[in-house]
PDBML (XML) file of the C-alpha atoms, coordinates in Angstrom:
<?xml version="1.0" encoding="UTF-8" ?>
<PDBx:datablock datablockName="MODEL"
   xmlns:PDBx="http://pdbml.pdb.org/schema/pdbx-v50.xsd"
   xmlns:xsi="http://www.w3.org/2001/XMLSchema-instance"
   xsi:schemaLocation="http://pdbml.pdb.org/schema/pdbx-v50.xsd pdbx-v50.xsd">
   <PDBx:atom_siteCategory>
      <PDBx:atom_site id="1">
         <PDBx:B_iso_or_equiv>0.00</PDBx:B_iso_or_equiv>
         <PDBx:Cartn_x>0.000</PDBx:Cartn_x>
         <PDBx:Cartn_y>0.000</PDBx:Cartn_y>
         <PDBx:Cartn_z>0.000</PDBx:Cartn_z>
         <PDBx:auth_asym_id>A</PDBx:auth_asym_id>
         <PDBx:auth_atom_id>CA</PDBx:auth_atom_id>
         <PDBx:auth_comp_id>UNK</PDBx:auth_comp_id>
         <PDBx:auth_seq_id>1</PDBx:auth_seq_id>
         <PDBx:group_PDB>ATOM</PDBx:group_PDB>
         <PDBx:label_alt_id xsi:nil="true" />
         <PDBx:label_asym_id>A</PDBx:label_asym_id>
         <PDBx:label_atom_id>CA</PDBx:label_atom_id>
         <PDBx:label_comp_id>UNK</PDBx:label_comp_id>
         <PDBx:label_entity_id>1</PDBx:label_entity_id>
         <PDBx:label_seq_id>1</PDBx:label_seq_id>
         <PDBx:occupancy>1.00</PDBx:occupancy>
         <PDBx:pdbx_PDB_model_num>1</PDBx:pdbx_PDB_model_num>
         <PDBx:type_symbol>C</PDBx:type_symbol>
      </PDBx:atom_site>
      <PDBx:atom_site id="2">
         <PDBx:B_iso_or_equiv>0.00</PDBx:B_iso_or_equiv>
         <PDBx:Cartn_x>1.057</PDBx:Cartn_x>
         <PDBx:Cartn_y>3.604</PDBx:Cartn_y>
         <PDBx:Cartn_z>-0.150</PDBx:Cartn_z>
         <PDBx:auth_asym_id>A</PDBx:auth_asym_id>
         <PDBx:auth_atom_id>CA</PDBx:auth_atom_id>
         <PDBx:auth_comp_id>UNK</PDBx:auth_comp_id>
         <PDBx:auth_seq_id>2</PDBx:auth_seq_id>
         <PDBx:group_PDB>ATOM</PDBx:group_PDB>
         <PDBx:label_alt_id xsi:nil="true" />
         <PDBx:label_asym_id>A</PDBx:label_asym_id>
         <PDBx:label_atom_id>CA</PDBx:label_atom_id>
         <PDBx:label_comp_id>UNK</PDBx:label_comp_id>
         <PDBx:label_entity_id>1</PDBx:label_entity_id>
         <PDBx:label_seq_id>2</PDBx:label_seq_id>
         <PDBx:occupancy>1.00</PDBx:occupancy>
         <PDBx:pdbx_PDB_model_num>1</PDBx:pdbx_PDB_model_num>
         <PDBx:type_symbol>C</PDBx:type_symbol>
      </PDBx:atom_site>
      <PDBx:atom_site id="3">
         <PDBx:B_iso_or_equiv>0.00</PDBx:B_iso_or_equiv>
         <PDBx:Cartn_x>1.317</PDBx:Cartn_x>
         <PDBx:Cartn_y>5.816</PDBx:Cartn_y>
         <PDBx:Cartn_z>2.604</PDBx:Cartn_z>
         <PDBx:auth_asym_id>A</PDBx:auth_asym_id>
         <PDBx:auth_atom_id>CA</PDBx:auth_atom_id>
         <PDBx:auth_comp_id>UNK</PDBx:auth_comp_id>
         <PDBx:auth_seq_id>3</PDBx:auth_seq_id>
         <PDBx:group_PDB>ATOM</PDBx:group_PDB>
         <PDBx:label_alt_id xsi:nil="true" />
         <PDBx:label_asym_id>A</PDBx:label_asym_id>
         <PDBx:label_atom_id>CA</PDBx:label_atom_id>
         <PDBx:label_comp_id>UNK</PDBx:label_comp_id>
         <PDBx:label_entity_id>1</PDBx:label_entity_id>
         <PDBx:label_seq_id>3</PDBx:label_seq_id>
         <PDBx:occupancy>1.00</PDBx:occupancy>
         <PDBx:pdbx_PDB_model_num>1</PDBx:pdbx_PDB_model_num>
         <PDBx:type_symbol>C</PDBx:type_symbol>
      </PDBx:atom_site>
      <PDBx:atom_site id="4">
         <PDBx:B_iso_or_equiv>0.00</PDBx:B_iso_or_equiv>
         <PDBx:Cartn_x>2.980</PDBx:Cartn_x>
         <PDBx:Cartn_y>9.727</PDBx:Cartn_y>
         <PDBx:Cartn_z>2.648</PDBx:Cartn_z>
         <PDBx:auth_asym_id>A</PDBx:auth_asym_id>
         <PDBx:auth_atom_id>CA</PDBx:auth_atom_id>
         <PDBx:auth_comp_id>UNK</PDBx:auth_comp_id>
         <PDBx:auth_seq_id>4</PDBx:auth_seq_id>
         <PDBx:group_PDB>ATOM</PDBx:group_PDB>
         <PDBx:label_alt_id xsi:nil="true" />
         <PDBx:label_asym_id>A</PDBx:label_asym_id>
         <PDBx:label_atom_id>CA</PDBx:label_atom_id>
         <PDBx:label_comp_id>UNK</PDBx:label_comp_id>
         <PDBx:label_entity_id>1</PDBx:label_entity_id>
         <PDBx:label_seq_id>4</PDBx:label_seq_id>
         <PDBx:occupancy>1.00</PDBx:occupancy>
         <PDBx:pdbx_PDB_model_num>1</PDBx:pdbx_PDB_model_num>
         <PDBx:type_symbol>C</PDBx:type_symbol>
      </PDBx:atom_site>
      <PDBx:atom_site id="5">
         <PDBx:B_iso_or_equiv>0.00</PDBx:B_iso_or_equiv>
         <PDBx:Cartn_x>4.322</PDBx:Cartn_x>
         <PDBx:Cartn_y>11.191</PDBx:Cartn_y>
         <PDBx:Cartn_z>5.182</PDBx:Cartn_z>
         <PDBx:auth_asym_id>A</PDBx:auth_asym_id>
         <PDBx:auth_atom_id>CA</PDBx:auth_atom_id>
         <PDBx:auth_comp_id>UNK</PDBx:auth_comp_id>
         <PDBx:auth_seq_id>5</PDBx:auth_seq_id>
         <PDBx:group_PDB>ATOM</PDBx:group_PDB>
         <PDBx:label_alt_id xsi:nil="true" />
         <PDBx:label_asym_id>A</PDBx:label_asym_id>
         <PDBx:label_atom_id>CA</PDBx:label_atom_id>
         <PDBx:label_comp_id>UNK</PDBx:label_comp_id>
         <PDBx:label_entity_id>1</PDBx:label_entity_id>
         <PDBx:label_seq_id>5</PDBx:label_seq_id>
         <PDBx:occupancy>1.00</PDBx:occupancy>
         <PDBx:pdbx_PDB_model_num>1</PDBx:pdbx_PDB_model_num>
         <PDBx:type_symbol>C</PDBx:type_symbol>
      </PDBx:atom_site>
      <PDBx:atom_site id="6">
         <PDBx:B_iso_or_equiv>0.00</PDBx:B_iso_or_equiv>
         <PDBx:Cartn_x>4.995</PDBx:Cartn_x>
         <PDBx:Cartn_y>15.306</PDBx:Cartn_y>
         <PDBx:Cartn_z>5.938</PDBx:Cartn_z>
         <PDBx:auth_asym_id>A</PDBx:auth_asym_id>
         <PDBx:auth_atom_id>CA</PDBx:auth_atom_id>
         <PDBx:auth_comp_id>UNK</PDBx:auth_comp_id>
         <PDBx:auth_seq_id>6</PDBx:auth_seq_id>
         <PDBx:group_PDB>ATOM</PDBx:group_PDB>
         <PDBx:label_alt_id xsi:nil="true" />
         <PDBx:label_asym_id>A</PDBx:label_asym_id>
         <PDBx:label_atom_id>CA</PDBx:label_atom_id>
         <PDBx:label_comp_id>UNK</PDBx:label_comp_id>
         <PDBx:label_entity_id>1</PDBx:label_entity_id>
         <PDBx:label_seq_id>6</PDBx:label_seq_id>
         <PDBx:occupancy>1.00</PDBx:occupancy>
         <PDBx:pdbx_PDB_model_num>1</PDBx:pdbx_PDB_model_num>
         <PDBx:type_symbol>C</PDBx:type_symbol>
      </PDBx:atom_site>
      <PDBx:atom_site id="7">
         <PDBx:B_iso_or_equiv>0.00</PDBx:B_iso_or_equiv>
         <PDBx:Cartn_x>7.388</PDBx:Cartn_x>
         <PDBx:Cartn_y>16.513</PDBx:Cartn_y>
         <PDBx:Cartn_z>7.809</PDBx:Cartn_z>
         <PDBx:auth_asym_id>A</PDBx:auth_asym_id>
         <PDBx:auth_atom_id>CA</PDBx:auth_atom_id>
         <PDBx:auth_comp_id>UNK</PDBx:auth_comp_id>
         <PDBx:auth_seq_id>7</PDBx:auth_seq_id>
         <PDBx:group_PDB>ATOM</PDBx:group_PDB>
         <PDBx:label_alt_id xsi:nil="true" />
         <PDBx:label_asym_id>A</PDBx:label_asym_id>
         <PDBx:label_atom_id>CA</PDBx:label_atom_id>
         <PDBx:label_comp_id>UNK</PDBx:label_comp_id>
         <PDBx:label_entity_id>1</PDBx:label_entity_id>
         <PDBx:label_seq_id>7</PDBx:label_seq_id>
         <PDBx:occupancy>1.00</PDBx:occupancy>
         <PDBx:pdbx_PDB_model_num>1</PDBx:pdbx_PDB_model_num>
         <PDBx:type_symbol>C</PDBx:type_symbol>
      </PDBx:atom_site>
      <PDBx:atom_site id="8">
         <PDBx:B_iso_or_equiv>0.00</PDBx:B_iso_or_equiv>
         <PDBx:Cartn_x>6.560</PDBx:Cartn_x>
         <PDBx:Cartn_y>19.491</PDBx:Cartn_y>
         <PDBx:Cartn_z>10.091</PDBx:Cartn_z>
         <PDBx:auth_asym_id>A</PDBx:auth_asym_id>
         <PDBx:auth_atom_id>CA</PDBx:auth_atom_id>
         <PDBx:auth_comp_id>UNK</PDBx:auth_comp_id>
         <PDBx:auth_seq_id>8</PDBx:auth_seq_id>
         <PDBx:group_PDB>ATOM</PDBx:group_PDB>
         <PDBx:label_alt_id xsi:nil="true" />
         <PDBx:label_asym_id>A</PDBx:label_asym_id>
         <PDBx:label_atom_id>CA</PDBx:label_atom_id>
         <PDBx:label_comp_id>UNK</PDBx:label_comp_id>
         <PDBx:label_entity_id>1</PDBx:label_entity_id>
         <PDBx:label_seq_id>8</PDBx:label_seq_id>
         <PDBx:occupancy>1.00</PDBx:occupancy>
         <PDBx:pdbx_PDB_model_num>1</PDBx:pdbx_PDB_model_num>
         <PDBx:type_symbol>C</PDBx:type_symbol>
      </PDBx:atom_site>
      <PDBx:atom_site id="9">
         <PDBx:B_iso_or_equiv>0.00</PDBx:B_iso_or_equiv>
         <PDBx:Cartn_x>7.962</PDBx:Cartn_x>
         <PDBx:Cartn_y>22.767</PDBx:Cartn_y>
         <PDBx:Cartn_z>9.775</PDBx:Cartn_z>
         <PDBx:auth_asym_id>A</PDBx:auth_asym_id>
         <PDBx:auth_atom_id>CA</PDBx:auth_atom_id>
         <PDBx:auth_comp_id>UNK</PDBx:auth_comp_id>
         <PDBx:auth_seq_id>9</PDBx:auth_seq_id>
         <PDBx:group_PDB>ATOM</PDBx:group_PDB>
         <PDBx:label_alt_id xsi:nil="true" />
         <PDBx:label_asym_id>A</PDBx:label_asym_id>
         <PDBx:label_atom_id>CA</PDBx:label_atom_id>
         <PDBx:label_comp_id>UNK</PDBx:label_comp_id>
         <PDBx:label_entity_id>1</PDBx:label_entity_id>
         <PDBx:label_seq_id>9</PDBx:label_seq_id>
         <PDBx:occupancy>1.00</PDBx:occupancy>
         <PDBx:pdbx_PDB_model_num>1</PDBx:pdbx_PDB_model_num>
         <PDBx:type_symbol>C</PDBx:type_symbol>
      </PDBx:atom_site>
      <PDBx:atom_site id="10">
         <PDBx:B_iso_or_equiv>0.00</PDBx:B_iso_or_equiv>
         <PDBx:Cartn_x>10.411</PDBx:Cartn_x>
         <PDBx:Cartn_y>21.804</PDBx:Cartn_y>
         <PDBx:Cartn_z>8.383</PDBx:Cartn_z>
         <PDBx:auth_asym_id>A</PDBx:auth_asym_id>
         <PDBx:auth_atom_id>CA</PDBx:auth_atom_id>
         <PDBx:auth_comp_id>UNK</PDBx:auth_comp_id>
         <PDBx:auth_seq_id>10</PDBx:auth_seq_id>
         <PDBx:group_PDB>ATOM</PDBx:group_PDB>
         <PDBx:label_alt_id xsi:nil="true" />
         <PDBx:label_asym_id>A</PDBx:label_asym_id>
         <PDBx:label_atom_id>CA</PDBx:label_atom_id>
         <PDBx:label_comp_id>UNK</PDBx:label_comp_id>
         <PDBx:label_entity_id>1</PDBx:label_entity_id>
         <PDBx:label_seq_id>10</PDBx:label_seq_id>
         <PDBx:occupancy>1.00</PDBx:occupancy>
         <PDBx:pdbx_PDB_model_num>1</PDBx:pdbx_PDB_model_num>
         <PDBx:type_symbol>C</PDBx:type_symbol>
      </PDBx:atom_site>
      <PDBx:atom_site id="11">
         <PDBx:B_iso_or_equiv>0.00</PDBx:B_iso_or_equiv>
         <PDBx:Cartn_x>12.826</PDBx:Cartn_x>
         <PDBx:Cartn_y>24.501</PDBx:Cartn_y>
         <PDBx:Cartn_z>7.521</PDBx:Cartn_z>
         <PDBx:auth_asym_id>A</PDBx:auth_asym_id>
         <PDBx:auth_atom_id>CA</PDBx:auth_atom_id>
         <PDBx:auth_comp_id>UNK</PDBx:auth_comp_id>
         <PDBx:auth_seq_id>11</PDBx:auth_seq_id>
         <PDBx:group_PDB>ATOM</PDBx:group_PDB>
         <PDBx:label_alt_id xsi:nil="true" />
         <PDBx:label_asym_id>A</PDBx:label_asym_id>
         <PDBx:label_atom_id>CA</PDBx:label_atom_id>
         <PDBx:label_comp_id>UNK</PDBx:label_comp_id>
         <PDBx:label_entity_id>1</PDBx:label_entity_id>
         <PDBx:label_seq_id>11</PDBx:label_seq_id>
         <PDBx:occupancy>1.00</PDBx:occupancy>
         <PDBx:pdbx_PDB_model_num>1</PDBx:pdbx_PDB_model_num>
         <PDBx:type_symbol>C</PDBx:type_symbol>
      </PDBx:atom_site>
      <PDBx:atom_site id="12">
         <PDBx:B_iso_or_equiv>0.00</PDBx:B_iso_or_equiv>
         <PDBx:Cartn_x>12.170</PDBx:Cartn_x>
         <PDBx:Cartn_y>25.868</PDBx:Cartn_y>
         <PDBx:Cartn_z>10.921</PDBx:Cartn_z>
         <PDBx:auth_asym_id>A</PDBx:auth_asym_id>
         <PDBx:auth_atom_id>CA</PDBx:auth_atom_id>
         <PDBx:auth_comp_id>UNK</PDBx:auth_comp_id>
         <PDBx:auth_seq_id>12</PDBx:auth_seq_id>
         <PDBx:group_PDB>ATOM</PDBx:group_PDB>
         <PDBx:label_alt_id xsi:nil="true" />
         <PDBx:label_asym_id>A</PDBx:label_asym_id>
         <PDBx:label_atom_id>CA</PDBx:label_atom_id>
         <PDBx:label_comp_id>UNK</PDBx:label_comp_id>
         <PDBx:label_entity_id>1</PDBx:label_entity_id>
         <PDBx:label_seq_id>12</PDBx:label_seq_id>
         <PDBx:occupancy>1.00</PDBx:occupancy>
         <PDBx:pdbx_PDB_model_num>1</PDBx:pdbx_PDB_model_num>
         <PDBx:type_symbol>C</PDBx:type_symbol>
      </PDBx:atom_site>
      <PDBx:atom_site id="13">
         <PDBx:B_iso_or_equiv>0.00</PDBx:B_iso_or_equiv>
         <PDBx:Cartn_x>13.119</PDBx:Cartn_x>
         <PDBx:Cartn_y>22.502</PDBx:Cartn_y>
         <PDBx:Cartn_z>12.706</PDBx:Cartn_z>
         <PDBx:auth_asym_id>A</PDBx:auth_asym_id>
         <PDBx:auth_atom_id>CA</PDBx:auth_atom_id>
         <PDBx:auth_comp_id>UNK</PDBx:auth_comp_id>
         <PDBx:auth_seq_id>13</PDBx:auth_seq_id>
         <PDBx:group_PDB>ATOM</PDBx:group_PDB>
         <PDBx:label_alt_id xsi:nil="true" />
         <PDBx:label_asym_id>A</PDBx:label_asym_id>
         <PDBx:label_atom_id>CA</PDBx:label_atom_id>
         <PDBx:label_comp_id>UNK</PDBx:label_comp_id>
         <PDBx:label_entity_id>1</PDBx:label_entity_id>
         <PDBx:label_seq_id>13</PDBx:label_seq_id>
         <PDBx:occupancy>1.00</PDBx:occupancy>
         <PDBx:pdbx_PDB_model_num>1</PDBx:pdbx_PDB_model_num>
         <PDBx:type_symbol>C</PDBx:type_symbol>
      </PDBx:atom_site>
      <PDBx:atom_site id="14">
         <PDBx:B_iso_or_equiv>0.00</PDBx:B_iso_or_equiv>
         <PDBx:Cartn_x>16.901</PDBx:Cartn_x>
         <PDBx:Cartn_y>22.437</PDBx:Cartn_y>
         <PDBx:Cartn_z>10.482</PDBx:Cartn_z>
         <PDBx:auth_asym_id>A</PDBx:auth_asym_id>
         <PDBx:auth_atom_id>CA</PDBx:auth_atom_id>
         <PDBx:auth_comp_id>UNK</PDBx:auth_comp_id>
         <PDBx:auth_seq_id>14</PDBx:auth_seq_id>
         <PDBx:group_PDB>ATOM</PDBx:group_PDB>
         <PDBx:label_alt_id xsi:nil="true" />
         <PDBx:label_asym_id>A</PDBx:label_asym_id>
         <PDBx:label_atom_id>CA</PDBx:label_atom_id>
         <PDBx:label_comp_id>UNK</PDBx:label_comp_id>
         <PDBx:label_entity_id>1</PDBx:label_entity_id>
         <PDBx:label_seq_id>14</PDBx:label_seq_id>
         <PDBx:occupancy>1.00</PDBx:occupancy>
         <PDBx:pdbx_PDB_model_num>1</PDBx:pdbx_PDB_model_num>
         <PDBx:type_symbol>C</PDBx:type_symbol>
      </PDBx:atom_site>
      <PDBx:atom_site id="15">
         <PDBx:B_iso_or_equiv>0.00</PDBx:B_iso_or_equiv>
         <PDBx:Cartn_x>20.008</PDBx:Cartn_x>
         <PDBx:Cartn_y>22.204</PDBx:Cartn_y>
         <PDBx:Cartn_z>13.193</PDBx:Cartn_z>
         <PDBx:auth_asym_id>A</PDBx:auth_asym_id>
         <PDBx:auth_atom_id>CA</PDBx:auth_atom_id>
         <PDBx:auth_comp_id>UNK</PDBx:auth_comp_id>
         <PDBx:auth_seq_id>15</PDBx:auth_seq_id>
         <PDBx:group_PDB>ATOM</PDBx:group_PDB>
         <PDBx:label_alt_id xsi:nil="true" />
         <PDBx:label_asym_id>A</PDBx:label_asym_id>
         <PDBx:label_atom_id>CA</PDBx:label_atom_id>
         <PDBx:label_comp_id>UNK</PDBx:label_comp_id>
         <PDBx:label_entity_id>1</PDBx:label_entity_id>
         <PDBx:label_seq_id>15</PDBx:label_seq_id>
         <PDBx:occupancy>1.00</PDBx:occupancy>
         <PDBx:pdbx_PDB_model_num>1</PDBx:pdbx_PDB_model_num>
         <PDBx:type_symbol>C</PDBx:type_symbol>
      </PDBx:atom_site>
      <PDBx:atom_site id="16">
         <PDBx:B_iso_or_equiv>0.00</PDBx:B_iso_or_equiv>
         <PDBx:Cartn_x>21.726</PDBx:Cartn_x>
         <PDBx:Cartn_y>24.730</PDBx:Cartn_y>
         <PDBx:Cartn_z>11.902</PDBx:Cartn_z>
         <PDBx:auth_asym_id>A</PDBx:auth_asym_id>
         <PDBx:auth_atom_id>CA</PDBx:auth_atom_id>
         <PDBx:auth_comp_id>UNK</PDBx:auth_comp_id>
         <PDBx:auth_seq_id>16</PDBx:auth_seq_id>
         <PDBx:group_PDB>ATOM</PDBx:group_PDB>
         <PDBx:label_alt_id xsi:nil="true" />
         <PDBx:label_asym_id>A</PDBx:label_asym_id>
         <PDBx:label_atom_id>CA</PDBx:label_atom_id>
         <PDBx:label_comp_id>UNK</PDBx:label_comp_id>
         <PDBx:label_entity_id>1</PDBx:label_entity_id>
         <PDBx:label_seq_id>16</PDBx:label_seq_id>
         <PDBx:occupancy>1.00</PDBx:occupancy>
         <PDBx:pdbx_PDB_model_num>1</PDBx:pdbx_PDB_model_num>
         <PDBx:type_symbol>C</PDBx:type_symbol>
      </PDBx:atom_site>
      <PDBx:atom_site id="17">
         <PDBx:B_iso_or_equiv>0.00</PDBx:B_iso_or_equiv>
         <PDBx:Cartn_x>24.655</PDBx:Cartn_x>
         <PDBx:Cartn_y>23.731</PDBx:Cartn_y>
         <PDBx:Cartn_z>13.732</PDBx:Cartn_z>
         <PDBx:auth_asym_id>A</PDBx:auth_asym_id>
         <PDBx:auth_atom_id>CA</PDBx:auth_atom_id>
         <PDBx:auth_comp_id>UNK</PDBx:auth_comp_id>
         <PDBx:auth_seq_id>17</PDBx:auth_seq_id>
         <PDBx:group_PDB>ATOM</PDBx:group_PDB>
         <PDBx:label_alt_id xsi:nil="true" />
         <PDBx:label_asym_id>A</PDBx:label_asym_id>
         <PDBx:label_atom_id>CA</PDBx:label_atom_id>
         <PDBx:label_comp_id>UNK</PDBx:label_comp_id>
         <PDBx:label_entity_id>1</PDBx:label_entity_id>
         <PDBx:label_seq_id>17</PDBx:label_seq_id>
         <PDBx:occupancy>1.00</PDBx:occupancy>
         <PDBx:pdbx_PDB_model_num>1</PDBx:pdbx_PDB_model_num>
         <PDBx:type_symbol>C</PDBx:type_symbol>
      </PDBx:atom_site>
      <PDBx:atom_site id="18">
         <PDBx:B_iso_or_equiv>0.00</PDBx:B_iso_or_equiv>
         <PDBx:Cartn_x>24.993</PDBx:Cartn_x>
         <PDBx:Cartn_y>20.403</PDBx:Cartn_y>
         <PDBx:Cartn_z>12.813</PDBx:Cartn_z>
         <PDBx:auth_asym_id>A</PDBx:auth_asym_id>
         <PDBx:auth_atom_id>CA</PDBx:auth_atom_id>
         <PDBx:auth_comp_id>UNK</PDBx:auth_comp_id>
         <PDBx:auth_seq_id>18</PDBx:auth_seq_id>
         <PDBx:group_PDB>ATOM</PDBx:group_PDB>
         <PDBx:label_alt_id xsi:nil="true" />
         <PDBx:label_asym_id>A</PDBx:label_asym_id>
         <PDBx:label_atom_id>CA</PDBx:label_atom_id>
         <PDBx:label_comp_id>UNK</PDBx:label_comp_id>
         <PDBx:label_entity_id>1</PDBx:label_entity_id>
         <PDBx:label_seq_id>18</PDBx:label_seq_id>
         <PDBx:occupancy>1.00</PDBx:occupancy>
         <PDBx:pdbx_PDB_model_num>1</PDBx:pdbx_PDB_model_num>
         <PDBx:type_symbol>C</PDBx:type_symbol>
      </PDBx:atom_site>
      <PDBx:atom_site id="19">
         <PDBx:B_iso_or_equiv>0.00</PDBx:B_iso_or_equiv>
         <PDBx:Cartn_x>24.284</PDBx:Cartn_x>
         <PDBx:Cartn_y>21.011</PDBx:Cartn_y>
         <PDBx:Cartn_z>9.219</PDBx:Cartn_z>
         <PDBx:auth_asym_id>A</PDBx:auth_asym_id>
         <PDBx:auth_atom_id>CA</PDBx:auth_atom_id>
         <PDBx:auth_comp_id>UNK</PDBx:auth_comp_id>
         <PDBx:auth_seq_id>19</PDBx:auth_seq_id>
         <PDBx:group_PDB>ATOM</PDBx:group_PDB>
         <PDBx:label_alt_id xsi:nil="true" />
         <PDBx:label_asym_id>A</PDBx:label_asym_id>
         <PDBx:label_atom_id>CA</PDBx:label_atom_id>
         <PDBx:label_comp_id>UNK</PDBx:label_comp_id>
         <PDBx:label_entity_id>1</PDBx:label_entity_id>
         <PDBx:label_seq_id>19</PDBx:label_seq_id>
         <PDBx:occupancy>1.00</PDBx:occupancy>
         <PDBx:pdbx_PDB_model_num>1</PDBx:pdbx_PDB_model_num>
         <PDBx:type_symbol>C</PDBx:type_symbol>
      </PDBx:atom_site>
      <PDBx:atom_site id="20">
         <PDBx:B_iso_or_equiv>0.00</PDBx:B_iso_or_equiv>
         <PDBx:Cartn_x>27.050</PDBx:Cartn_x>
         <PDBx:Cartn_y>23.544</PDBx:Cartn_y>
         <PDBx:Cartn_z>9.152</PDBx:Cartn_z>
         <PDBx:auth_asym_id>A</PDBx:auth_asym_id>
         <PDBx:auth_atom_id>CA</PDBx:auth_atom_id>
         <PDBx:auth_comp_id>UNK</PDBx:auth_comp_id>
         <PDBx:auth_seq_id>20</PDBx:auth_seq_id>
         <PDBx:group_PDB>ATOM</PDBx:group_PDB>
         <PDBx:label_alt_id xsi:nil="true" />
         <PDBx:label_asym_id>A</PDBx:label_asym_id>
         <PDBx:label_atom_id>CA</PDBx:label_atom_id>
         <PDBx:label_comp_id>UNK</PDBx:label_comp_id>
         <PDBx:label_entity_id>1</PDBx:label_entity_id>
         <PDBx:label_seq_id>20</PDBx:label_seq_id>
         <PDBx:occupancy>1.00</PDBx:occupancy>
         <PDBx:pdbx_PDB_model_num>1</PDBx:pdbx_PDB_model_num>
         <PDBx:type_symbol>C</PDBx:type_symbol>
      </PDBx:atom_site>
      <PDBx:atom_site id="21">
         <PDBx:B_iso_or_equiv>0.00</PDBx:B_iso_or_equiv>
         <PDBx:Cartn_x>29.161</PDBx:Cartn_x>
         <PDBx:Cartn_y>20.538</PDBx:Cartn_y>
         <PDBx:Cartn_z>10.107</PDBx:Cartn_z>
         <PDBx:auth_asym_id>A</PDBx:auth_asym_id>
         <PDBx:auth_atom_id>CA</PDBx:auth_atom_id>
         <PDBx:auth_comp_id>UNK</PDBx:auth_comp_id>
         <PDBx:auth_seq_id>21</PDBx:auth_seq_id>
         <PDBx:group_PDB>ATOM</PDBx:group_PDB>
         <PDBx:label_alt_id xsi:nil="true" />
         <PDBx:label_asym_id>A</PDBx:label_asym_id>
         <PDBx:label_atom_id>CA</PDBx:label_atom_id>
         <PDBx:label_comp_id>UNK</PDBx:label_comp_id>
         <PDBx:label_entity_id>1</PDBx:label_entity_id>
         <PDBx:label_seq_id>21</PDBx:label_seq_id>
         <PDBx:occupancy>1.00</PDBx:occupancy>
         <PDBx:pdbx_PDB_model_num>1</PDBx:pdbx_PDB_model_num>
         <PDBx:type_symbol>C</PDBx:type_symbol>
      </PDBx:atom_site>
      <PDBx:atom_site id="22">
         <PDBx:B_iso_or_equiv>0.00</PDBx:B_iso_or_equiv>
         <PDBx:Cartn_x>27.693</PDBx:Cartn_x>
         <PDBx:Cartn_y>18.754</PDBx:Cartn_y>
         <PDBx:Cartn_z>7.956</PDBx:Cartn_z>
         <PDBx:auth_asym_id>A</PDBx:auth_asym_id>
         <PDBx:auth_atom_id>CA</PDBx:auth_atom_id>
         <PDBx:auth_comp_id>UNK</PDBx:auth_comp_id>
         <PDBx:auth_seq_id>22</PDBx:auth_seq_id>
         <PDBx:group_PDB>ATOM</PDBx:group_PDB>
         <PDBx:label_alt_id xsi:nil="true" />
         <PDBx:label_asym_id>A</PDBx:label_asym_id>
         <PDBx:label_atom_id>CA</PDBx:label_atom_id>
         <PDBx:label_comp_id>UNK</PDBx:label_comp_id>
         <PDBx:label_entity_id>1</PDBx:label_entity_id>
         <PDBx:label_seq_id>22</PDBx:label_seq_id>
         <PDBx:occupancy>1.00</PDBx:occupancy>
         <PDBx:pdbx_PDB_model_num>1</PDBx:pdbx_PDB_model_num>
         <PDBx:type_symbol>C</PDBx:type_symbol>
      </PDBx:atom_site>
      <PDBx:atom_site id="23">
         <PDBx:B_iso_or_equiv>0.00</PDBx:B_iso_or_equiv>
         <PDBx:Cartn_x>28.938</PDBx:Cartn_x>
         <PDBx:Cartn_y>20.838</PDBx:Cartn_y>
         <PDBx:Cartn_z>5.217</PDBx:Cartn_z>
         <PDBx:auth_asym_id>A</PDBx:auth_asym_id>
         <PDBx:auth_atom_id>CA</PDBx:auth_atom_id>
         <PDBx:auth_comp_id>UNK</PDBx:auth_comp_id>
         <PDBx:auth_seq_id>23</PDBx:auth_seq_id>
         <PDBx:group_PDB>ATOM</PDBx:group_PDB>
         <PDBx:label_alt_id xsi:nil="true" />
         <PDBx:label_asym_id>A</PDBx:label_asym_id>
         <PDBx:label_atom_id>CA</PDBx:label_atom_id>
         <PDBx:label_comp_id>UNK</PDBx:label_comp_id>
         <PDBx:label_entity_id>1</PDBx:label_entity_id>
         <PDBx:label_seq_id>23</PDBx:label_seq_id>
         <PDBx:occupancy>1.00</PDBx:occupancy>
         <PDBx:pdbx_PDB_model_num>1</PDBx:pdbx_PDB_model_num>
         <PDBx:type_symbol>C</PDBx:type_symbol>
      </PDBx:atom_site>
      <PDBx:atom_site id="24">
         <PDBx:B_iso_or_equiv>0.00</PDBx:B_iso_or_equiv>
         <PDBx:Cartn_x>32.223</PDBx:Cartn_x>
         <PDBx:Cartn_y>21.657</PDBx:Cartn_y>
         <PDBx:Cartn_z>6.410</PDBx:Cartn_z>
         <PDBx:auth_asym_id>A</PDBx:auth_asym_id>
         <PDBx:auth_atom_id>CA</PDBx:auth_atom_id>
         <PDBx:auth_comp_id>UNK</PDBx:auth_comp_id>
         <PDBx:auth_seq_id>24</PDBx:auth_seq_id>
         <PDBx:group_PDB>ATOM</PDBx:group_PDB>
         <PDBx:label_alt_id xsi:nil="true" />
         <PDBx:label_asym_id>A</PDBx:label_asym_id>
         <PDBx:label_atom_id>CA</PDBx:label_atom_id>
         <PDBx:label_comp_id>UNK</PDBx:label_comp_id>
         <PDBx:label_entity_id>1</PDBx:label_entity_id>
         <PDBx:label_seq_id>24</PDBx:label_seq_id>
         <PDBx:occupancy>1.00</PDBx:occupancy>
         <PDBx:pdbx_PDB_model_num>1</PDBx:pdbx_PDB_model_num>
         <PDBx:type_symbol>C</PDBx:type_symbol>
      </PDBx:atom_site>
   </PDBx:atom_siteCategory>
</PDBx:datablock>
């Protein structure tokens, strides 16, 4: 079956820490 899912608020919800790691 399908199913969808929606993930809430989220730019709002993005570590910005860790994705600067991330990056780095």
């Amino acid at each position: 079956k399908f199913v969808s899912f929606d993930i809430k608020d989220l730019y709002p919800s993005i570590p910005t820490i860790e994705t600067i790691k991330t990056v780095q």
